[in-house]
Protein backbone atom coordinates (compact mmCIF):
# COMPACT_ATOMS: atom_id res chain seq x y z
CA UNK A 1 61.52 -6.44 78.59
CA UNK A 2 62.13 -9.38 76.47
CA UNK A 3 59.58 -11.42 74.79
CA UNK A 4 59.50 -14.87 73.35
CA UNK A 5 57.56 -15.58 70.02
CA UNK A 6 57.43 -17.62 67.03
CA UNK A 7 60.01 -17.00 64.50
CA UNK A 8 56.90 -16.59 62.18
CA UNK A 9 56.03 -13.23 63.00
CA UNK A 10 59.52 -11.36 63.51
CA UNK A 11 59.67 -8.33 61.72
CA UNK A 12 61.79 -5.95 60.14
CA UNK A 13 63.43 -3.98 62.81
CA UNK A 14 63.00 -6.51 65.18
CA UNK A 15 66.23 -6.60 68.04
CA UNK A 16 66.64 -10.11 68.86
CA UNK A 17 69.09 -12.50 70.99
CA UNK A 18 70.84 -14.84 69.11
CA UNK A 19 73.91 -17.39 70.18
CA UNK A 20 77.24 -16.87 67.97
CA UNK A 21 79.86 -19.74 67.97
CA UNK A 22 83.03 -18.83 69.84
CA UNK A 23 80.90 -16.35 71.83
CA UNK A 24 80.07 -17.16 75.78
CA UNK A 25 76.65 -15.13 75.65
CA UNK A 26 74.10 -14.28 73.49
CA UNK A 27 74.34 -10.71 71.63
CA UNK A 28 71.28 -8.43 70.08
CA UNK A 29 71.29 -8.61 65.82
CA UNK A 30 68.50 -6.52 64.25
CA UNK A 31 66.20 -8.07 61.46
CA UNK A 32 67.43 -6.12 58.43
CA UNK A 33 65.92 -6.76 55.56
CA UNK A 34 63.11 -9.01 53.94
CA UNK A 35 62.08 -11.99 55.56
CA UNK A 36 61.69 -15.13 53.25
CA UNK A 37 58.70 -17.11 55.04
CA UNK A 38 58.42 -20.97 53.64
CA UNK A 39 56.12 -23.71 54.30
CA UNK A 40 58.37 -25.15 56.45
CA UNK A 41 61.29 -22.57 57.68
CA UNK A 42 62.19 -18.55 58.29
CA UNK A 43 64.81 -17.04 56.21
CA UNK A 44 66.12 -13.89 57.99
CA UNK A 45 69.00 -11.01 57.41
CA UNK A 46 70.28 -10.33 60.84
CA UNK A 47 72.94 -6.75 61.54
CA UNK A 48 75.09 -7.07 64.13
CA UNK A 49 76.86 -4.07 65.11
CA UNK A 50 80.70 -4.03 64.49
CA UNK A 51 80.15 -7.64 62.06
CA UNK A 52 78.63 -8.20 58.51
CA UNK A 53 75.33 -9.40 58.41
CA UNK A 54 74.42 -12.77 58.49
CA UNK A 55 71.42 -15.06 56.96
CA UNK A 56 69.82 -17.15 59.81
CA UNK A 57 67.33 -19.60 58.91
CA UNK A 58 64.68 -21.41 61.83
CA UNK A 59 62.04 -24.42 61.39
CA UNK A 60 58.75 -22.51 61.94
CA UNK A 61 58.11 -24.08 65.26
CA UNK A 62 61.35 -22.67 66.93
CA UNK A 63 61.05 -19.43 69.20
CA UNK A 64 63.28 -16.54 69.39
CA UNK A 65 63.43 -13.89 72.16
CA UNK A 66 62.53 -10.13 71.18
CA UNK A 67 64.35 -7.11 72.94
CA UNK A 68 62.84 -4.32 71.22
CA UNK A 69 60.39 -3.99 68.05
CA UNK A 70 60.29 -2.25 65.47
């Protein structure tokens, strides 16, 4: 079951869908490591099986979908 929420209150361990460039669906990365909350955005370390990790940063009123939790 997937679940939409506020990139606010992801957490580490969190499986989420995210769009890659040069991709033609959306694939799972897993919240890996601290996440850097600001005033006005969401700073988060993202594993991807089979990639490196990547930083992605959202404005605190975007929404991301959920797969699994922690």
């Amino acid at each position: 079951m997937a679940l939409d929420v506020a990139v606010q209150r992801l957490l580490i361990g969190d499986v989420i869908l995210i769009d890659m460039p040069g991709r033609g669906e959306q694939i799972e990365a897993t919240v890996s490591r601290d996440i850097e909350r600001t005033d006005r955005s969401v700073r988060v370390t993202l594993r991807i099986q089979g990639s490196d990790d990547l930083v992605r940063e959202w404005a605190l009123d975007e929404m991301v979908t959920i797969v699994r939790g922690p």
